[in-house]
Protein backbone atom coordinates (compact mmCIF):
# COMPACT_ATOMS: atom_id res chain seq x y z
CA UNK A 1 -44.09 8.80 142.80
CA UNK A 2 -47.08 10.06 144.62
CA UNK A 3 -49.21 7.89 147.07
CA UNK A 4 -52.54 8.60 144.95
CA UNK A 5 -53.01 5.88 142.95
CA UNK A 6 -51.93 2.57 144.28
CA UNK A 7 -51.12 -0.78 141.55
CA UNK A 8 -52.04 -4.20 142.35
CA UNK A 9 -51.32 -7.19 139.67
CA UNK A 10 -53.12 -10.25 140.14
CA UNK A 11 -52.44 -13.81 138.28
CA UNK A 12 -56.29 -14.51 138.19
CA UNK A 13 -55.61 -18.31 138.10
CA UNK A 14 -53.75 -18.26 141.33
CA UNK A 15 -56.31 -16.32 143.07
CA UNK A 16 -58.36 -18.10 145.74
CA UNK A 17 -61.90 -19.11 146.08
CA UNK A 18 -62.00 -18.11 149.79
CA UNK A 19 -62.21 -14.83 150.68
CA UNK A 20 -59.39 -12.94 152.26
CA UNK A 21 -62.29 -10.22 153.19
CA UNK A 22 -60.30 -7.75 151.02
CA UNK A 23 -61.76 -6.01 148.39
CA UNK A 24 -59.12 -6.77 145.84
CA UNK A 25 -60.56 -10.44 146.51
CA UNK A 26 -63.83 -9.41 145.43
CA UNK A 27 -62.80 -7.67 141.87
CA UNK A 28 -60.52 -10.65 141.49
CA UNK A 29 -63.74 -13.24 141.63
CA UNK A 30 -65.48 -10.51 139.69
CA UNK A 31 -63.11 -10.79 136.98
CA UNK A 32 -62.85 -14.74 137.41
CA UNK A 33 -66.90 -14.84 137.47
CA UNK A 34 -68.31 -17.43 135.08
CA UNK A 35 -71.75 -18.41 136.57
CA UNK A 36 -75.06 -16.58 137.65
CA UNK A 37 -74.35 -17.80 140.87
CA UNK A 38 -71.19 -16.44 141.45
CA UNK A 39 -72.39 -13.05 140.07
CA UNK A 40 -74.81 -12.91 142.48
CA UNK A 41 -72.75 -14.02 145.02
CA UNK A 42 -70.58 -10.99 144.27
CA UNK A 43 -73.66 -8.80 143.27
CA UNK A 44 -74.05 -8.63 147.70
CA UNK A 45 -71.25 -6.80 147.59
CA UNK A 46 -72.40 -2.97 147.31
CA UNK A 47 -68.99 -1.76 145.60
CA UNK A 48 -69.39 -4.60 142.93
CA UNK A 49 -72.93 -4.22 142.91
CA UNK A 50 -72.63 -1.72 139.39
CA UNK A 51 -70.14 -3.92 137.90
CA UNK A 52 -72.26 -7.10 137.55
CA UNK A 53 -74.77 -5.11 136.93
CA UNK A 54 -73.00 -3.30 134.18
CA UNK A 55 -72.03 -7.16 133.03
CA UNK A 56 -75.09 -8.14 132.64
CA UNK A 57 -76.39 -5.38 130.22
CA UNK A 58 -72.98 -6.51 127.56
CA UNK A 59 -75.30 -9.10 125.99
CA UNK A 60 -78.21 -7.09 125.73
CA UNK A 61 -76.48 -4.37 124.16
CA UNK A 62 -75.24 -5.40 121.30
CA UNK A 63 -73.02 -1.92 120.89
CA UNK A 64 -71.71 -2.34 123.86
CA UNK A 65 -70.59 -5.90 123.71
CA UNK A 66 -69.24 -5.18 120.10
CA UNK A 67 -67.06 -2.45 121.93
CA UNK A 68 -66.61 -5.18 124.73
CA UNK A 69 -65.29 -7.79 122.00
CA UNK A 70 -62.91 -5.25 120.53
């Protein structure tokens, strides 16, 4: 083992709405994200700011939500 990469597991339905200030928080919300409004609540955050954007574009991209779906 090497102390390079690092492995977190998260049940998504146990994770909380109230932030623990960590950044596994944040992708956890990102991942539970629903809403608009909680995108762009997460979209302040400047490490998740690609990833919602990158979230958004799925639907307009219709290759890359068919690769998305697969």
């Amino acid at each position: 083992m090497t102390d390079l990469t690092e492995t977190i597991a998260i049940e998504l339905p146990k994770a909380k709405a109230l932030s623990d200030g960590t950044e596994v928080w944040s992708w956890a919300m990102l991942f539970k994200a629903v809403t608009e409004e909680e995108l762009k609540m997460l979209e302040a955050n400047p490490v998740l700011m690609h990833a919602v954007e990158t979230i958004r574009h799925f639907p307009k991209c219709k290759e890359a939500w068919l690769e998305f779906e697969a």
